[in-house]
Structures are given as structure tokens and as C-alpha cells.
Protein backbone atom coordinates (compact mmCIF):
# COMPACT_ATOMS: atom_id res chain seq x y z
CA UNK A 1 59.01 59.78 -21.97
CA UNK A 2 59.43 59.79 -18.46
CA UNK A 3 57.88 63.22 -18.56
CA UNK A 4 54.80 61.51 -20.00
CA UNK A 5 54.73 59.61 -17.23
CA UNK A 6 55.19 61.54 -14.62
CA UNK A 7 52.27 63.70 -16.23
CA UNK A 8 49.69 60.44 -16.30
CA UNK A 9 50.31 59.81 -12.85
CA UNK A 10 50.00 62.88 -11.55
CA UNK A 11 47.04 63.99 -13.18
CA UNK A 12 45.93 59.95 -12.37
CA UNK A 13 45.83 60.72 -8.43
CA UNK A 14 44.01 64.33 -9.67
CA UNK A 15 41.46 63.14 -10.47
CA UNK A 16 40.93 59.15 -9.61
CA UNK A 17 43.66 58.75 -6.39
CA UNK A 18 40.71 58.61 -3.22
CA UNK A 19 40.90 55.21 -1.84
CA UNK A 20 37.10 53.69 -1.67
CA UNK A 21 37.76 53.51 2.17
CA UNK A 22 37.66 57.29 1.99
CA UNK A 23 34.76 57.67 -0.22
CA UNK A 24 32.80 55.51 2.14
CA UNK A 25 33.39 57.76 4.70
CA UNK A 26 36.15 55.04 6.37
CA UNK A 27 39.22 57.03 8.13
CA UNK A 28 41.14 54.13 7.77
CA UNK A 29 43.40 53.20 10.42
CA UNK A 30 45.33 50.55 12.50
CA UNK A 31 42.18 49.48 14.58
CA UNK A 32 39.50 46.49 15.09
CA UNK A 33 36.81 49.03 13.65
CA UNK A 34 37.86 51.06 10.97
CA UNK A 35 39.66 47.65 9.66
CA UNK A 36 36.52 45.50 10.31
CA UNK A 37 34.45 48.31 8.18
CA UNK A 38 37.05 47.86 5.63
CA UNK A 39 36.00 44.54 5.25
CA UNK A 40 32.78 44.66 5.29
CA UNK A 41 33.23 47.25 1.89
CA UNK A 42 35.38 44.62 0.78
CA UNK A 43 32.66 41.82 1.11
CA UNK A 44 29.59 44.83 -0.67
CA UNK A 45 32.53 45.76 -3.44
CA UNK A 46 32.83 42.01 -4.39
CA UNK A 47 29.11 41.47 -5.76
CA UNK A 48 28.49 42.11 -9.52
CA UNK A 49 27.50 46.02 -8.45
CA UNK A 50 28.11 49.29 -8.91
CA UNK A 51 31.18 50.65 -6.62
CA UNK A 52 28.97 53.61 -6.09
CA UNK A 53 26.11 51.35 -4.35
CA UNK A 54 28.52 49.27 -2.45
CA UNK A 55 30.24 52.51 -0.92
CA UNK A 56 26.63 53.74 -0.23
CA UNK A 57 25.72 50.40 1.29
CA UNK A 58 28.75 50.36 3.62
CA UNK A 59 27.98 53.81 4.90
CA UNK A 60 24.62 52.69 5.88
CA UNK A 61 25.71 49.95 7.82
CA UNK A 62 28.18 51.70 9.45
CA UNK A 63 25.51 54.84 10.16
CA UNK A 64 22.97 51.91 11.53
CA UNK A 65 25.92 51.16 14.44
CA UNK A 66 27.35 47.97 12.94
CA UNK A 67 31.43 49.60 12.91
CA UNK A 68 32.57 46.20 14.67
CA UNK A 69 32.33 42.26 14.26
CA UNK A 70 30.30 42.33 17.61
CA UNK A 71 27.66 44.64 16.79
CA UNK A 72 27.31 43.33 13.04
CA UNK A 73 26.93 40.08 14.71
CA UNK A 74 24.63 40.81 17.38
CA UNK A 75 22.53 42.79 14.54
CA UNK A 76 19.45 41.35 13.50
CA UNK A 77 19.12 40.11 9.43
CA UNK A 78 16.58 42.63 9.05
CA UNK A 79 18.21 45.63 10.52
CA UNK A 80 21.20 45.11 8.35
CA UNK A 81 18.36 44.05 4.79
CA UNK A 82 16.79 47.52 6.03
CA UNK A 83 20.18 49.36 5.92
CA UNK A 84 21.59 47.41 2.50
CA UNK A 85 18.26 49.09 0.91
CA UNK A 86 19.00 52.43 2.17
CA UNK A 87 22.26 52.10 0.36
CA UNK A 88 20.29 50.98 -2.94
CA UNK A 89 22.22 47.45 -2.56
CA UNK A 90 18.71 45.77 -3.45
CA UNK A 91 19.83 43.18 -5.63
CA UNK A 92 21.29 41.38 -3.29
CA UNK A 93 20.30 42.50 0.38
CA UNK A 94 19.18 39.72 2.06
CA UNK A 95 22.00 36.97 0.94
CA UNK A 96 24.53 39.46 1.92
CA UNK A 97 22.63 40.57 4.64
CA UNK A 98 22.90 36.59 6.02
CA UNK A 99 27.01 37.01 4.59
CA UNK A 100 27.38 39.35 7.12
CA UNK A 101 26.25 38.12 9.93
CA UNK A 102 27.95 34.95 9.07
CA UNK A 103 31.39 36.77 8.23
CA UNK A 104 30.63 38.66 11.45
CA UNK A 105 30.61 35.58 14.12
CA UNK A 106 34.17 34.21 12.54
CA UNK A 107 35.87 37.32 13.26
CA UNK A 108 34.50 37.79 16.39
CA UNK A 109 35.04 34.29 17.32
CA UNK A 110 38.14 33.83 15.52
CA UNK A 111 40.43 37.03 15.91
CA UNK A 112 38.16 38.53 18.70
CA UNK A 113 36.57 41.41 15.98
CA UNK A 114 40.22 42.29 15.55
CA UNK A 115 41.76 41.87 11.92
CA UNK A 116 45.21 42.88 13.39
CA UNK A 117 45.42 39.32 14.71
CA UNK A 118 45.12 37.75 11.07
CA UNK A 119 47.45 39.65 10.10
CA UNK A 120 49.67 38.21 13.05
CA UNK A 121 48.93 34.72 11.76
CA UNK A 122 49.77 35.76 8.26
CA UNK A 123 53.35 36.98 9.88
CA UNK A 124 54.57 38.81 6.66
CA UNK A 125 53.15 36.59 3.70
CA UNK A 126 50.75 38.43 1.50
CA UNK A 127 49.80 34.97 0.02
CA UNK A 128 48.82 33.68 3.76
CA UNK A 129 46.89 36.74 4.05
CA UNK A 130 44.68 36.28 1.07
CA UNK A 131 44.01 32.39 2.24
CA UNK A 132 42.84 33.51 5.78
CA UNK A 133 40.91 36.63 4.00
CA UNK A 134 38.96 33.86 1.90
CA UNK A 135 37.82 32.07 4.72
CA UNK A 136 35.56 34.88 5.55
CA UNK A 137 32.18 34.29 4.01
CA UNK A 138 31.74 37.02 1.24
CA UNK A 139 35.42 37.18 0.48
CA UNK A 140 36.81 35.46 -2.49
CA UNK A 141 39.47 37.01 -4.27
CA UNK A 142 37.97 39.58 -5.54
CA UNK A 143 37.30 40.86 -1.97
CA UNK A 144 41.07 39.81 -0.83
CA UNK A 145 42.40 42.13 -3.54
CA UNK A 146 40.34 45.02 -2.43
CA UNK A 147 41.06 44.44 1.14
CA UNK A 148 44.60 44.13 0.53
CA UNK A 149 44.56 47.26 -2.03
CA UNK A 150 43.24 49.58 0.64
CA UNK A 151 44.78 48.37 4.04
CA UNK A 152 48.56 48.51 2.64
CA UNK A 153 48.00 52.22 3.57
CA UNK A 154 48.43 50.51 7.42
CA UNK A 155 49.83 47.81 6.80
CA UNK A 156 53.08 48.70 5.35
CA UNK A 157 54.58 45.32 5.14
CA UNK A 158 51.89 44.93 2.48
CA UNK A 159 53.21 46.91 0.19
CA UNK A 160 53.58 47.00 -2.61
CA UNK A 161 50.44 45.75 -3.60
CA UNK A 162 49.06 45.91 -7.29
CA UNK A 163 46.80 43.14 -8.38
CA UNK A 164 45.96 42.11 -11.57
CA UNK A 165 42.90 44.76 -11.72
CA UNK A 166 45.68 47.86 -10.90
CA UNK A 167 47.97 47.00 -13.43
CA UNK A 168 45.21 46.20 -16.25
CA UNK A 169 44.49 50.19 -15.03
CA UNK A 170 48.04 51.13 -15.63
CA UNK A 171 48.05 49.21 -19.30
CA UNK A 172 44.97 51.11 -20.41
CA UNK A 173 46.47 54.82 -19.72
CA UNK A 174 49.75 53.98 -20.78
CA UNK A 175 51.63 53.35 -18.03
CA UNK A 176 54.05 50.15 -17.20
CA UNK A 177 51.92 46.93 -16.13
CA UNK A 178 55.11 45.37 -14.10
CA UNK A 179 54.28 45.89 -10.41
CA UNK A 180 57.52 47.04 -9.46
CA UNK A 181 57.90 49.84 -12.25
CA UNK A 182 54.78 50.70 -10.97
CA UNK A 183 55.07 51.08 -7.44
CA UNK A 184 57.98 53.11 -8.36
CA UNK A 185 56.10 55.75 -9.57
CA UNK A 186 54.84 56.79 -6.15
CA UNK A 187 56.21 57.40 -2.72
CA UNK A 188 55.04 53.86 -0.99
CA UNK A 189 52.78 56.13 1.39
CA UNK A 190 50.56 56.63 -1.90
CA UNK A 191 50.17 53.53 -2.64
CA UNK A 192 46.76 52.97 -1.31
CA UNK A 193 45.67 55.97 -3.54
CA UNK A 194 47.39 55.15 -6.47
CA UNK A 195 46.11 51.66 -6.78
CA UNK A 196 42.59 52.65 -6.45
CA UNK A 197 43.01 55.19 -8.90
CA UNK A 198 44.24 52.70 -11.26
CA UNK A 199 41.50 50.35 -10.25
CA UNK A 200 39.19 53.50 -11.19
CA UNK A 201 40.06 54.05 -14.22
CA UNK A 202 40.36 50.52 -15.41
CA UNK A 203 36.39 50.01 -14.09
CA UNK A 204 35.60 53.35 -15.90
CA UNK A 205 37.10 54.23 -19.51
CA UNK A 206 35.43 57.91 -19.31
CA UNK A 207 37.73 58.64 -16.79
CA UNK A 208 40.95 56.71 -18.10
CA UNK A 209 40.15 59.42 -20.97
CA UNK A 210 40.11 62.38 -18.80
CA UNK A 211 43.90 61.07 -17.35
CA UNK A 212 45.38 60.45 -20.60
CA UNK A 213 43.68 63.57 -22.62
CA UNK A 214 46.35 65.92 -24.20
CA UNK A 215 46.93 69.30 -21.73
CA UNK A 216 44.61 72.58 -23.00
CA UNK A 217 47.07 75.45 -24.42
CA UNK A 218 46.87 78.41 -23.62
């Protein structure tokens, strides 16, 4: 059995384990920028569309220039509706265009553009973290859990952090759904990865196939 599952979960970060910071082109690390383009995913990954369009979104926002709270903000609503359409995020460009701009001036005015400073006020409580994540316009808890998800990869004190989405994932290839069996299955520096991954695959039952199909002999 517990070569079973040490098969799933390798070939689960095979094939599914890129964090959607990566895909959208984010090099995700300890600083104002890469975390405030984090967020801004977070905020395009929370609508009722396509993960591929919201990564596509964020990478046109961030190729227009607007990497930080300050230049989102000073940004007009129809440079960042132009850029949402470039990423196909049609359906709902020019609410979340207004989102971000909104989201934009209580970060900057808030935290300074710099999401290291909530997590100061958070001081080590995951729950805190969440509340002041939902005061953001665009973030409810879907976007909290996708934040949080990605940014334990910096934020170690995060860890381990498998929502409710992740371990639904986990259930549907066969692995345990208790978040500490879980995060036991990885080295804690993979735990960005592996939760998207299992995020993937619960989004996407095609794939969940592909991790749990029986090995080819030879």
C-alpha cells in the first residue's frame, strides 16, 4: 500500500505539480511584486472561469506594467478592460477591471503595496490571514485559499496548507483526505506544488485518470 502511494504522488507532481503562479509566468518570491501579482491571480482564479483564462488574464496585466499595487492603481479602467480581453477574461472584464483598481488602492494605502506587512498583522495565524485576505475586494474565500495555497512556498509558517479543494483532489485519486497524512507525503518545500496538483486534478477528472492509470508493461 504505501507503495501505491508513493506511486500516485509521484506520478501526481509528474504530471499536475506546477503551481498556477508558475504557469502564469509568476517567479514567486518574498517581495511586494511578485506577491501583489499573486494576488491579483488569486482575485482572476476566483470568478466562475476557466484556470486557463485567468492565468492568461494575469499575464496580460502583468505584461501591460501593472506588477505592483501602485501601478494597478494608478492604471486607468480601460487599460486594465483592454488587457483582461487580451487574456480572453471577457465575461467579466470590466467588473473586475473596477475590482482591481479597488483592491489596488487598499493595498497601497493599507500595507504600502506590500503583502509582507499583512502577513505581519496576521503574526502566525492562518485564520487571521484569510480575514485580512477577504477584505480585499475580489477575494472571498475562494481567493484566500488560492492565495494561501501558492504563497506557503514563501511563507513557510503557512504550511501546511491543504484546503478543502486539495484534499477533495487527494480523495478522488486515492490518496488520504486528512491534511496531515497528506502533507506527509511531501518534503514541506513541495508543498506549494503538491497542493496545486491536487487542486488540478480535482478541477479536471481527465487528468486525475492519467495519475491513477495502471503503469504500461513492458
Amino acid at each position: 500500500m504505501r507503495g501505491d502511494t508513493e506511486r500516485t504522488v509521484g506520478r501526481l507532481m509528474d504530471v499536475a505539480g506546477r503551481t498556477y503562479a508558475d504557469e502564469a509566468g509568476i517567479r514567486l518570491t518574498d517581495s511586494p511584486a511578485s506577491l501583489y501579482r499573486l494576488l491579483v491571480l488569486s482575485i482572476l482564479m476566483s470568478a466562475r472561469i476557466k484556470a486557463d483564462i485567468a492565468v492568461a488574464a494575469a499575464r496580460e496585466l502583468s505584461g501591460a506594467g501593472f506588477r505592483t499595487a501602485r501601478r494597478m492603481r494608478e492604471s486607468s479602467w480601460q487599460d486594465r478592460v483592454d488587457a483582461l480581453g487580451r487574456g480572453h477574461y471577457v465575461r467579466y472584464d470590466e467588473s473586475t477591471a473596477s475590482t482591481l483598481g479597488e483592491g489596488a488602492a487598499l493595498i497601497d494605502d493599507e500595507y504600502g503595496g506590500d503583502l509582507r506587512r499583512m502577513a505581519r498583522r496576521a503574526d502566525g495565524d492562518p485564520g487571521r490571514l484569510r480575514r485580512l485576505l477577504c477584505e480585499v475586494p475580489g477575494i472571498g474565500a475562494v481567493g484566500a485559499d488560492i492565495f494561501c495555497r501558492e504563497v506557503q512556498g514563501v511563507w513557510p509558517w503557512l504550511r501546511p496548507y491543504l484546503d478543502k479543494k486539495a484534499r477533495e483532489g487527494a480523495e478522488r485519486i486515492g490518496l488520504p483526505k486528512d491534511a496531515a497524512a497528506l502533507a506527509g507525503l511531501v518534503p514541506d518545500d513541495d508543498l506549494a506544488r503538491f497542493s496545486a496538483a491536487l487542486v488540478r486534478v480535482r478541477l479536471d477528472r481527465t487528468l486525475a485518470d492519467e495519475v491513477t492509470a495502471s503503469p504500461a508493461r513492458a
